[in-house]
Protein backbone atom coordinates (compact mmCIF):
# COMPACT_ATOMS: atom_id res chain seq x y z
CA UNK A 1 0.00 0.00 0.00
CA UNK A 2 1.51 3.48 -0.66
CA UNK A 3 1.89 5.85 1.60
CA UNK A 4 0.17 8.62 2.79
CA UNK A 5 1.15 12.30 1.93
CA UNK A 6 -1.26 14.99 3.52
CA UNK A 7 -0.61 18.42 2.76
CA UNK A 8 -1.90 21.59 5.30
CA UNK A 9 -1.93 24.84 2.83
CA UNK A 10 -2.64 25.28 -0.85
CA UNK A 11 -0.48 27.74 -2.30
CA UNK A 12 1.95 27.63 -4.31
CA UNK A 13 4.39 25.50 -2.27
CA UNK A 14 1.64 22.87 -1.24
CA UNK A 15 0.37 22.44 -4.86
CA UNK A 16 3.24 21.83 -6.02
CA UNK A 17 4.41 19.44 -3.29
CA UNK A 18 0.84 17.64 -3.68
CA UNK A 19 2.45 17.47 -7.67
CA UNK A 20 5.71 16.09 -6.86
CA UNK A 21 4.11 13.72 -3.78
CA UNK A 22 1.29 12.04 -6.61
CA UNK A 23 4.72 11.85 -9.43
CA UNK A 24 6.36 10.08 -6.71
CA UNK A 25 3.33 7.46 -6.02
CA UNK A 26 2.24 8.59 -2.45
CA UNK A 27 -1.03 8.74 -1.90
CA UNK A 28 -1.87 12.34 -1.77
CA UNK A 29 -4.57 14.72 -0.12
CA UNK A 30 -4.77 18.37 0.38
CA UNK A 31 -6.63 20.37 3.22
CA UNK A 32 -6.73 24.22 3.06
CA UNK A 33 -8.89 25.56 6.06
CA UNK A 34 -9.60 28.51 3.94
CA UNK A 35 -10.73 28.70 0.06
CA UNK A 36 -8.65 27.37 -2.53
CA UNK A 37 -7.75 29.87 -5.05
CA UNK A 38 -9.26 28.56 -8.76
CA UNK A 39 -6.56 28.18 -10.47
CA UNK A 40 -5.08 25.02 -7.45
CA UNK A 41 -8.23 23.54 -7.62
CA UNK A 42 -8.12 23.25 -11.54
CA UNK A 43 -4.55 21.64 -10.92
CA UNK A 44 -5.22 19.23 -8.16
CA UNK A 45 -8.62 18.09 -9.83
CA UNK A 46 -6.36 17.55 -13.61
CA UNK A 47 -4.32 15.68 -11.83
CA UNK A 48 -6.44 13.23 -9.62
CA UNK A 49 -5.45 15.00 -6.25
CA UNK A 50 -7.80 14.56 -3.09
CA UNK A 51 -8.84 17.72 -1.40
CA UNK A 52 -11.07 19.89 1.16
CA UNK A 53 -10.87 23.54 1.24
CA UNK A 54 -12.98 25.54 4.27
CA UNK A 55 -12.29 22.56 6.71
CA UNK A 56 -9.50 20.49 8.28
CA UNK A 57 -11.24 16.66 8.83
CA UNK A 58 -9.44 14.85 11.41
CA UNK A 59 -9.54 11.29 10.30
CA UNK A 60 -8.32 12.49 6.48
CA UNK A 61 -4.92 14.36 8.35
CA UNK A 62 -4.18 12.36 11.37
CA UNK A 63 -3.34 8.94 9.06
CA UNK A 64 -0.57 10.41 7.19
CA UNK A 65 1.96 8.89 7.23
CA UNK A 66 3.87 12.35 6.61
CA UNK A 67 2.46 15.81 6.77
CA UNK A 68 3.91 18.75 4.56
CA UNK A 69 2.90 22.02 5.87
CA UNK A 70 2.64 25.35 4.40
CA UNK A 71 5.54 27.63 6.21
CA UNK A 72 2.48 30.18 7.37
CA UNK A 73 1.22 27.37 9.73
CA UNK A 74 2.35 28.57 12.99
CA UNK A 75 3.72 26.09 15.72
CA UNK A 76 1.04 26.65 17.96
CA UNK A 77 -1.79 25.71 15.54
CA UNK A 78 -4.37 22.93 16.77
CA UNK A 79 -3.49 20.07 13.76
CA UNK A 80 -0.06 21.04 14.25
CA UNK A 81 -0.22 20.29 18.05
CA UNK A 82 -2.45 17.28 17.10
CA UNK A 83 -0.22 15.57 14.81
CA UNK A 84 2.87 16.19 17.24
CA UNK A 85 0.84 14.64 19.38
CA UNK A 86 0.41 11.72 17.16
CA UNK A 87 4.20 11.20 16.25
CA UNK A 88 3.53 12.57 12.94
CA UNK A 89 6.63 13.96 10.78
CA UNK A 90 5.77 17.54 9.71
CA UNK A 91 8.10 18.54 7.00
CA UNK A 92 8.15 21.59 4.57
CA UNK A 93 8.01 21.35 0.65
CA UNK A 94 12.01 22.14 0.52
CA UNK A 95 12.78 18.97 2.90
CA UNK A 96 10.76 16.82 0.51
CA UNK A 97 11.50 17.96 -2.94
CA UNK A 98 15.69 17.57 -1.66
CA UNK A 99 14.72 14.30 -1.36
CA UNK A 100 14.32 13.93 -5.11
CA UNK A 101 17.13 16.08 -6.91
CA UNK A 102 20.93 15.53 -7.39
CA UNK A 103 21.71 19.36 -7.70
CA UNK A 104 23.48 21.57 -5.72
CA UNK A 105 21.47 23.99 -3.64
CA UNK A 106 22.64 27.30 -2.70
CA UNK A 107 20.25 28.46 0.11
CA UNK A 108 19.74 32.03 0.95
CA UNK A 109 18.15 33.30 4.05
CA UNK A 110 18.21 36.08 6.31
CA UNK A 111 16.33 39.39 7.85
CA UNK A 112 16.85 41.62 4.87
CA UNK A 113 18.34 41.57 1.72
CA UNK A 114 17.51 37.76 0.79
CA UNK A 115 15.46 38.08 -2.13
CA UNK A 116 17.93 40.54 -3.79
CA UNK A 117 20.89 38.18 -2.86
CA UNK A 118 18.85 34.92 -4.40
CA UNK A 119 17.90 36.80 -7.72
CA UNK A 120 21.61 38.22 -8.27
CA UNK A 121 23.40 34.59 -7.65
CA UNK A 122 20.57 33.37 -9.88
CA UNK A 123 21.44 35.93 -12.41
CA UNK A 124 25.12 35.46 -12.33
CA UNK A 125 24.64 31.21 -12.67
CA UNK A 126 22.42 31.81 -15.33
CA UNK A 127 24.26 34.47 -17.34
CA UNK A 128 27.56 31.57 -16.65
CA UNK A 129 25.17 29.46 -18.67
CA UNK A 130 24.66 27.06 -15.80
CA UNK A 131 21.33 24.62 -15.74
CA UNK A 132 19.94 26.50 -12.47
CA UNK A 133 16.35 26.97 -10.89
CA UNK A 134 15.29 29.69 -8.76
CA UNK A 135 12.37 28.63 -5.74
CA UNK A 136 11.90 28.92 -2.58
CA UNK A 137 10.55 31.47 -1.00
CA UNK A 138 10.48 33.44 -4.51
CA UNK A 139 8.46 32.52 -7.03
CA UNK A 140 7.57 28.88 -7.64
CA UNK A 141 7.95 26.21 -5.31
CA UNK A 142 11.06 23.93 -5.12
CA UNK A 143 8.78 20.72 -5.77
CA UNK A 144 6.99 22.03 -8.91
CA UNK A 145 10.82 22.76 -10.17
CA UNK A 146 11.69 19.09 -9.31
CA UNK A 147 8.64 17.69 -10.75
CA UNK A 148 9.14 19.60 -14.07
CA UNK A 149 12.49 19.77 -14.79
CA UNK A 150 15.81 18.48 -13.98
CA UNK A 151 18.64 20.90 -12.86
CA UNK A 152 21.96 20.95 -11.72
CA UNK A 153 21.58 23.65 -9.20
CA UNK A 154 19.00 25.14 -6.88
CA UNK A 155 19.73 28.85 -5.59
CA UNK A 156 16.47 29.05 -2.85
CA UNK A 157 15.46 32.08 -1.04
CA UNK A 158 14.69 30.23 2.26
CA UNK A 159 12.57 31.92 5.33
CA UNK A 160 13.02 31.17 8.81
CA UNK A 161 9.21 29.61 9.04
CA UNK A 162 10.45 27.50 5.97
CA UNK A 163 13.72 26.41 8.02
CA UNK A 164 11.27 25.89 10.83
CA UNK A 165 10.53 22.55 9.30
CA UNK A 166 13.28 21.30 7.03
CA UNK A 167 15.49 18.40 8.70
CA UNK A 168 17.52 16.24 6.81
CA UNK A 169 18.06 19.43 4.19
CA UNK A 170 21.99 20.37 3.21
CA UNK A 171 23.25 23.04 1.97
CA UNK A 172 26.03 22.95 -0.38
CA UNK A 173 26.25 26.79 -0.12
CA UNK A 174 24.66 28.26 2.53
CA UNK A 175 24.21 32.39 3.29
CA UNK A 176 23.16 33.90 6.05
CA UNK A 177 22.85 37.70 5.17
CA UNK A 178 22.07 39.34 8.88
CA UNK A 179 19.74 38.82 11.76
CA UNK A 180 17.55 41.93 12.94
CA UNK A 181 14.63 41.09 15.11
CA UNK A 182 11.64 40.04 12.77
CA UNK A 183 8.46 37.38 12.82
CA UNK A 184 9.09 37.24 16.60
CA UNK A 185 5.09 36.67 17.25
CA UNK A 186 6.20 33.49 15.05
CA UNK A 187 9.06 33.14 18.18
CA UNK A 188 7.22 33.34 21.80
CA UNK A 189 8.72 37.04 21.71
CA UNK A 190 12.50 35.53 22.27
CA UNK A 191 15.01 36.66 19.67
CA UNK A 192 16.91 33.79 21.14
CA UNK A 193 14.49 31.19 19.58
CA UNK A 194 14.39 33.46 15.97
CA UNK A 195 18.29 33.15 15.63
CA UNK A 196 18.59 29.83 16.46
CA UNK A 197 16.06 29.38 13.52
CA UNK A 198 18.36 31.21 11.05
CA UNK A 199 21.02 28.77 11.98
CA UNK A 200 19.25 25.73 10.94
CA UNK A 201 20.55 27.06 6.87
CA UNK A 202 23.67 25.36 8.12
CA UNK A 203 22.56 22.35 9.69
CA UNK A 204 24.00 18.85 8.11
CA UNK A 205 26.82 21.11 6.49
CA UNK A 206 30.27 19.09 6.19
CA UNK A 207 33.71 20.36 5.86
CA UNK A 208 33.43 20.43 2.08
CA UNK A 209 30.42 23.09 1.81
CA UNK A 210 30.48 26.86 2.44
CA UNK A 211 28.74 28.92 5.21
CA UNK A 212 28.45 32.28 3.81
CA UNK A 213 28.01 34.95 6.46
CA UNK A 214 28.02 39.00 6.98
CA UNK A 215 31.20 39.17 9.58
CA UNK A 216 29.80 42.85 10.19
CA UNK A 217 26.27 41.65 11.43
CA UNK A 218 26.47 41.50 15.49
CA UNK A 219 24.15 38.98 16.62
CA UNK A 220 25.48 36.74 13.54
CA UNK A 221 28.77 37.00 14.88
CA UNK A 222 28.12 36.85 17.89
CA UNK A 223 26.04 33.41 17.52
CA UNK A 224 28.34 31.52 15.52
CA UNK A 225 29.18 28.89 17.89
CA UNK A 226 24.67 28.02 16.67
CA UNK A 227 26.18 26.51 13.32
CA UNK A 228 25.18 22.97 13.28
CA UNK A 229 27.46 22.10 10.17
CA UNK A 230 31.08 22.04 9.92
CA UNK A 231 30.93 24.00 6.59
CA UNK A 232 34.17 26.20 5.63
CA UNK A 233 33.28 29.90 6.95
CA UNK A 234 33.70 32.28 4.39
CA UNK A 235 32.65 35.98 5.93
CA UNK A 236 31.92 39.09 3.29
CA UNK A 237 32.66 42.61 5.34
CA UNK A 238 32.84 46.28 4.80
CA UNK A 239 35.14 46.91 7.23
CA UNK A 240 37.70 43.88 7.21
CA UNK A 241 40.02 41.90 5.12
CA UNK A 242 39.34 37.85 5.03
CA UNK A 243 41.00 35.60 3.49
CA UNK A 244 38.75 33.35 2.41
CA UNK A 245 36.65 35.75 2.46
CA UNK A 246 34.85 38.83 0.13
CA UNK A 247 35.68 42.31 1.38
CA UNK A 248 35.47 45.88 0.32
CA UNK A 249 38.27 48.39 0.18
CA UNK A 250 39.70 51.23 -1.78
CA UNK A 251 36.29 51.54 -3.46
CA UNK A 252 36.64 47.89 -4.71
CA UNK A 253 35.35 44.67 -4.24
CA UNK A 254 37.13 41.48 -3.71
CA UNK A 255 36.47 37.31 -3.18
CA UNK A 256 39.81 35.68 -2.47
CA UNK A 257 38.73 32.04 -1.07
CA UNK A 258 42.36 30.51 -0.68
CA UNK A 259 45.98 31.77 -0.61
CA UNK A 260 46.35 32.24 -4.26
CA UNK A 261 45.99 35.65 -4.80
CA UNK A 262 46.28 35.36 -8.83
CA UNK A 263 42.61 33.93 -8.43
CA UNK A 264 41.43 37.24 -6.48
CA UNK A 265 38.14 38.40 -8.03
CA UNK A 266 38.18 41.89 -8.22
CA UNK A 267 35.83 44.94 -9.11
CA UNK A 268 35.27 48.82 -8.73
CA UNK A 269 32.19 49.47 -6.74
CA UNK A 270 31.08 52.35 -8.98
CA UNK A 271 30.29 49.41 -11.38
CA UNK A 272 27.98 47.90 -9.30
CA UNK A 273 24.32 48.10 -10.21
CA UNK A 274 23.05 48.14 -7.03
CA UNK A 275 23.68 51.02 -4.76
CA UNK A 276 23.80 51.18 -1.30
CA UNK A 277 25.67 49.98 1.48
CA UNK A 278 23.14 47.09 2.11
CA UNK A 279 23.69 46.21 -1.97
CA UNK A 280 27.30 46.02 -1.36
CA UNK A 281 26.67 43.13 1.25
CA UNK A 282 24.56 41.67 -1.25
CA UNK A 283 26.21 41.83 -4.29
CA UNK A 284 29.77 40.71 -2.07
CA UNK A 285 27.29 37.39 -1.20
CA UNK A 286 26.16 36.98 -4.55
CA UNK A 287 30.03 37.08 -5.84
CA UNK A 288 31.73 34.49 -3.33
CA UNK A 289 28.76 31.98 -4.25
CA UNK A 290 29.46 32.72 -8.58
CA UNK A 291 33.73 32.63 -7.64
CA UNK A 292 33.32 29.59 -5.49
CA UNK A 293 31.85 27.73 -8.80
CA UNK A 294 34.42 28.73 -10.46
CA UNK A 295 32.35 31.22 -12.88
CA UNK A 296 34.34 33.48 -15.47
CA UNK A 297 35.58 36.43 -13.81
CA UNK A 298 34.19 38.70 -16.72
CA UNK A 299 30.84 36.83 -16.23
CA UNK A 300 30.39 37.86 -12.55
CA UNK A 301 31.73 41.28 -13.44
CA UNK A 302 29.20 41.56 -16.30
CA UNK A 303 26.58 40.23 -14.41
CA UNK A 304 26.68 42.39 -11.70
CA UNK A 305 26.67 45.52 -13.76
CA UNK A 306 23.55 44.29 -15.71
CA UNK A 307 21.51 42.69 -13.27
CA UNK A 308 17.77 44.20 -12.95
CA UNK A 309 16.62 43.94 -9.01
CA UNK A 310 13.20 42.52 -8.02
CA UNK A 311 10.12 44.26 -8.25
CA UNK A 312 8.73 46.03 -5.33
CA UNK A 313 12.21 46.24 -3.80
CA UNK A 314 13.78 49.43 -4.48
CA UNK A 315 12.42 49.99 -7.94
CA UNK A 316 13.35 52.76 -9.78
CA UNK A 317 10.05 53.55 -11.56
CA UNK A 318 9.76 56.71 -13.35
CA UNK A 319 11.37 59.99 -13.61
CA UNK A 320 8.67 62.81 -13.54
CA UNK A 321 9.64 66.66 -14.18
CA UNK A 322 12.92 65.45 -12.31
CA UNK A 323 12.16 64.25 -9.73
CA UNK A 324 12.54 60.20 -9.38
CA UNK A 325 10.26 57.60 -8.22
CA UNK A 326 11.71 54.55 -6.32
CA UNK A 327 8.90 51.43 -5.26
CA UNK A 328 10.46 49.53 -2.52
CA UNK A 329 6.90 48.61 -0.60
CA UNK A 330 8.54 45.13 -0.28
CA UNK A 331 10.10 47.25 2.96
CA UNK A 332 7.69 45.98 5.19
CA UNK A 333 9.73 46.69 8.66
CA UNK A 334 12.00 49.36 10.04
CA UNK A 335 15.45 47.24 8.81
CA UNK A 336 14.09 47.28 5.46
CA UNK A 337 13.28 50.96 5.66
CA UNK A 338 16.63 51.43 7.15
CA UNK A 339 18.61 50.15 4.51
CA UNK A 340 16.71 52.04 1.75
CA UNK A 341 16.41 55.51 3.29
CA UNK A 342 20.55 54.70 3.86
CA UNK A 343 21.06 54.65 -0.01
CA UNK A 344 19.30 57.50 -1.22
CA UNK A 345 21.64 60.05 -2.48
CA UNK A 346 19.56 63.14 -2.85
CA UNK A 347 16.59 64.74 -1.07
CA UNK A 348 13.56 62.74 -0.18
CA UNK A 349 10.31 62.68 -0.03
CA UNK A 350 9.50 59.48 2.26
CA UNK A 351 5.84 57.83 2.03
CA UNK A 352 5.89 55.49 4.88
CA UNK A 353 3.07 53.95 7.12
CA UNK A 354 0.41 50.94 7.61
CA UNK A 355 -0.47 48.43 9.66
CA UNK A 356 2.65 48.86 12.17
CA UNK A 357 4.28 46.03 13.88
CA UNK A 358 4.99 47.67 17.07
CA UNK A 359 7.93 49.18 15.09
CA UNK A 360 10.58 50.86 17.10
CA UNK A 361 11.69 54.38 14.72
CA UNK A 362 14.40 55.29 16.64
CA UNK A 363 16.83 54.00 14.67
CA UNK A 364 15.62 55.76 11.77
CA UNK A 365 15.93 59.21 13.40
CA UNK A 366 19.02 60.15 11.76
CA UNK A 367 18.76 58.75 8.76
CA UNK A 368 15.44 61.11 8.53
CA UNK A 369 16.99 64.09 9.81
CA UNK A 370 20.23 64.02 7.02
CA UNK A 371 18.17 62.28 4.07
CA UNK A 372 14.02 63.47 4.15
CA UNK A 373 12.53 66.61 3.51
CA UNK A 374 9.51 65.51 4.02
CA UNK A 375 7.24 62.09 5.21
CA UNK A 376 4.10 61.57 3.10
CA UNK A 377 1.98 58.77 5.36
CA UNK A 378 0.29 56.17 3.84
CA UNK A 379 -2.45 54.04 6.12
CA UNK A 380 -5.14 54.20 8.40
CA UNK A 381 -3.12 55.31 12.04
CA UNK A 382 -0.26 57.53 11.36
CA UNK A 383 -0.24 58.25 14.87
CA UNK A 384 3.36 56.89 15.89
CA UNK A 385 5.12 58.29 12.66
CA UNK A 386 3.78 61.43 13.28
CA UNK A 387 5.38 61.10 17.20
CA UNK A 388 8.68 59.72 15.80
CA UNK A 389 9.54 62.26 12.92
CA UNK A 390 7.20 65.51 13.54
CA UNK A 391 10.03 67.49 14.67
CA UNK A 392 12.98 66.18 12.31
CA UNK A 393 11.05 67.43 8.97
CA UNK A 394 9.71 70.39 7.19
CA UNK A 395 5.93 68.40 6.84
CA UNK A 396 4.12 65.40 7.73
CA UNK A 397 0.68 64.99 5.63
CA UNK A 398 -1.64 62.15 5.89
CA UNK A 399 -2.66 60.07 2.61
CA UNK A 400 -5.51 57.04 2.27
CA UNK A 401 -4.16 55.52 -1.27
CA UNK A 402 -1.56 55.38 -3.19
CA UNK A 403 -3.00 57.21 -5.76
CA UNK A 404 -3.42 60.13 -3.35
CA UNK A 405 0.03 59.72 -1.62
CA UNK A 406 1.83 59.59 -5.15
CA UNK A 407 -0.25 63.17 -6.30
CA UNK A 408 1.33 64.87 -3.09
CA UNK A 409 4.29 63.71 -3.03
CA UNK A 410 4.76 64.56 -6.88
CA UNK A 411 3.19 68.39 -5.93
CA UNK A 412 5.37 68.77 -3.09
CA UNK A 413 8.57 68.05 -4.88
CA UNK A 414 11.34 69.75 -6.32
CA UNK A 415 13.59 68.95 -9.95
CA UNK A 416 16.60 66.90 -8.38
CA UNK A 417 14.37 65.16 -5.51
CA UNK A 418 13.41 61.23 -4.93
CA UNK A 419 10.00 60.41 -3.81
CA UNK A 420 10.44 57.13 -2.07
CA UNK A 421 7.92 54.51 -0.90
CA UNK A 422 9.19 52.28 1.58
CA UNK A 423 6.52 51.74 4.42
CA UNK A 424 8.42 50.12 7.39
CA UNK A 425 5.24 48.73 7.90
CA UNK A 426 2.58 45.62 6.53
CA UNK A 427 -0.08 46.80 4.06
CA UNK A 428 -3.27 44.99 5.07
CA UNK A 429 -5.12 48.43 6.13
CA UNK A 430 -5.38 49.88 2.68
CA UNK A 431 -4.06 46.71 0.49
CA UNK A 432 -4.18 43.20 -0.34
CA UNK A 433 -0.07 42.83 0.44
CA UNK A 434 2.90 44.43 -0.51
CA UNK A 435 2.95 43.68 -3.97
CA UNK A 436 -0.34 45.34 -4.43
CA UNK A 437 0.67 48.53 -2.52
CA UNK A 438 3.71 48.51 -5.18
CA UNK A 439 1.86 48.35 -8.22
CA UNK A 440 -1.03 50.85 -6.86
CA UNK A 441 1.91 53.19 -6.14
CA UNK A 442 3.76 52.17 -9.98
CA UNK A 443 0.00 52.68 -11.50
CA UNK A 444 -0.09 56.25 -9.82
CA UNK A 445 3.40 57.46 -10.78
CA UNK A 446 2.68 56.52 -14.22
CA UNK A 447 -0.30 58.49 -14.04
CA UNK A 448 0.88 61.28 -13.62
C-alpha cells in the first residue's frame, strides 16, 4: 500500500508538493482551512489530487503517514499540536522535494536583503550558462521545479518559518545575510528562539560546503558557535580583510577564497548596479557563491553591472519633471526601511506607514533628519510616525491611497528630488499585500 502524503496549505508550495508527492506514487490529499484559489483547484482536480478547502477533517490528516505544511502554519496551531501529538513527521516542501534532486542547492536566508541576494546569484549562474532553478521562497515552489524539470543547481530564497521545518536538508552553499529582530510573534517574543532558527541554513553542512556569512552583522557573529554544520566559513565585510573571504576596500570589491591571490576576483564598486551599502553586502554574497563555482571572472563582473533587481524592492520607476520615483513597498519593517532611506543620495520625499508592527523608529531618526525633507503617510493610524519624525522634517501629511500619496508627493517636490515609498510597515489596512501597494503606487506614478 503506498503511503500517505497529507498536505496543510494550498499555495503555491503545497500544490506543487501535492504534484511532486502524486509523481512520486504517495497517496496524496490536500486540506486548506480557507478557500482554494481557482486556479489550485483546476490543478489538483487535472491531476487526480484529493482535497477539502474551508475545513480540516481529522480522520483524512491524522493517518498520514507524513504531513507537509505550508511555512504560514504557525507552531502553535491545533493540527499542528495534534499531529505532534500523534508522532507525525511535519516537514516543509524544501525537505521533501531535496529528497528527489541531485543538484546543488545554494540556500539564501536572512532578515533583509535575501530576495535581492537569491535573484543576483541566480542571475550570475544563469548568465555563466549554468542549468539553475530559482524557488523557494520566490516565485515557484522547489517541488513544482523538481517535478518539471531536472537541474543541476537550486539557488532558494529560504525563510526562517520555511527552516522551521526542514530536517535532513543540506546546503552545499549556505548564506546567512544578517539577523535583525523580525516574525518574533512566530518566536514566543525571544530573539533567542528566531536566531537559532536562522542557523538551521547550516545544519547537516560538512567540511566540504560553504557557510556564507556578513562578519559585520552582530548577533550573527556573535552566535556563531549556533552553526550545526562544519561547513568552511567564508565571511563578506565592509570593514575587514578575510582571506577566504569577500571584502570591500579602496572603493573595490574582492572574493579571495584561498591563498592564491592570482585567483582574487576583483571589481570597482562604482560598477555595481546596485547602490547602497546594504547592496554592497549583497552583491559581495552573490560574488563568493558565482567565484566559489568557479564562474568566469568577466561573467560575474558583467553580471553584476547588468543585473535588474526585483520588483517592489527598491524599484526605480519613473522619472517625472525630475524628480525620481523609487517602489520599494517590499520594505515591510523598520530594517528594510533602514537600509533604503541609507542609499538614497539626494533629497527625499519618504511615504511610509500601515499596519505597524509595534515598530521601534528610533533607529531611523538620523537617517530622517540628514536624508528626508519631508514624510508623506500612507495608512489608516499615522499616529506613531507622526510622534517619531514631527520634529525632524519640514511636513508630515496624511494620505488614504496610493493614488493620493503619489499626487502629493509629486506636488510637493522639487527637480533633483526622490519620492520614495518604503513603508516600514505591513499593508493589510489599505491593500491586499505588498505587492499590491507597489503596483497601486507604480499605476499612480505613471499616471501622472
Amino acid at each position: 500500500m503506498s503511503q500517505r502524503i497529507v498536505i496543510l496549505g494550498c499555495g503555491e508550495s503545497g500544490v506543487g508538493a501535492a504534484m511532486l508527492a502524486k509523481q512520486k506514487g504517495f497517496e496524496v490529499f490536500v486540506s486548506d482551512g480557507g478557500k482554494i484559489a481557482d486556479h489550485f483547484k483546476q490543478e489538483l482536480v487535472q491531476a487526480g489530487i484529493d482535497f477539502e478547502e474551508g475545513m480540516h477533517t481529522s480522520s483524512l490528516i491524522l493517518n498520514a503517514h507524513e504531513v507537509i505544511k505550508s511555512p504560514g502554519i504557525p507552531e502553535k496551531n491545533e493540527w499542528v499540536q495534534a499531529l505532534r501529538k500523534n508522532n507525525i513527521s511535519i516537514i516543509n516542501e524544501i525537505e521533501f522535494a531535496s529528497r528527489y534532486t541531485q543538484a546543488k542547492l545554494i540556500c539564501i536566508t536572512g532578515t533583509n536583503g535575501k530576495t535581492t541576494t537569491t535573484s543576483l546569484t541566480y542571475h550570475l549562474l544563469k548568465k555563466a550558462g549554468l542549468n539553475v532553478a530559482v524557488a523557494g521562497n520566490i516565485g515557484i515552489s522547489m517541488c513544482r521545479m523538481v517535478a518539471t524539470g531536472n537541474y543541476d543547481y537550486f539557488v532558494l530564497e529560504i525563510s526562517s518559518f520555511q527552516l522551521d521545518d526542514m530536517y535532513q536538508f543540506k546546503a552545499d552553499i549556505a548564506i546567512l545575510c544578517n539577523i535583525t529582530p523580525d516574525h518574533l510573534d512566530r518566536y514566543e517574543y525571544n530573539l533567542s528562539n528566531y536566531i537559532s532558527s536562522k542557523f538551521r541554513i547550516s545544519s547537516n553542512q560538512q567540511a566540504n560546503n560553504l557557510f556564507i556569512y556578513c562578519a559585520d552583522d552582530q548577533l550573527t557573529v556573535e552566535n556563531l558557535e549556533r552553526r550545526k554544520g562544519d561547513a568552511q566559513l567564508v565571511p563578506f565585510s565592509l570593514i575587514q580583510k578575510n582571506v577566504p573571504g569577500a571584502w570591500i576596500s579602496d572603493a573595490q570589491l574582492f572574493v579571495q577564497l584561498n591563498e592564491n591571490q592570482s585567483n582574487q576576483f576583483t571589481m570597482y564598486t562604482s560598477e555595481l548596479v546596485l547602490k547602497g551599502r546594504h547592496n554592497a553586502y549583497n552583491s559581495m554574497a552573490a560574488a563568493t557563491v558565482a567565484h566559489a563555482l568557479h564562474i568566469r571572472k568577466d561573467i560575474i563582473r558583467e553580471g553584476l553591472t547588468d543585473f535588474q533587481n526585483v520588483e517592489h524592492r527598491l524599484e526605480f520607476v519613473a522619472t517625472v519633471r525630475g524628480v525620481d520615483f523609487i517602489n520599494d513597498s517590499k520594505a515591510t519593517n523598520v530594517n528594510s526601511a533602514w537600509y533604503a532611506l541609507e542609499s538614497m543620495d539626494k533629497p527625499t520625499i519618504w511615504v511610509v506607514g500601515g499596519v505597524d508592527k509595534g515598530n521601534d523608529y528610533d533607529m531611523l531618526k538620523d537617517l530622517v533628519k540628514e536624508k528626508v525633507r519631508m514624510i508623506v503617510c500612507l495608512g489608516l493610524d499615522n499616529t506613531r510616525i507622526h510622534e517619531a519624525f514631527g520634529k525632524d522634517v519640514d511636513m508630515i501629511i496624511n494620505t488614504s491611497s496610493a493614488q493620493e500619496a503619489v499626487h502629493v508627493a509629486a506636488k510637493l517636490s522639487k527637480p533633483g528630488e526622490t519620492v520614495l515609498l518604503s513603508p516600514a510597515c505591513a499593508s493589510f489596512d489599505l491593500f491586499k499585500n505588498y505587492e499590491d501597494r507597489g503596483r497601486q503606487f507604480k499605476a499612480a506614478v505613471k499616471s501622472l
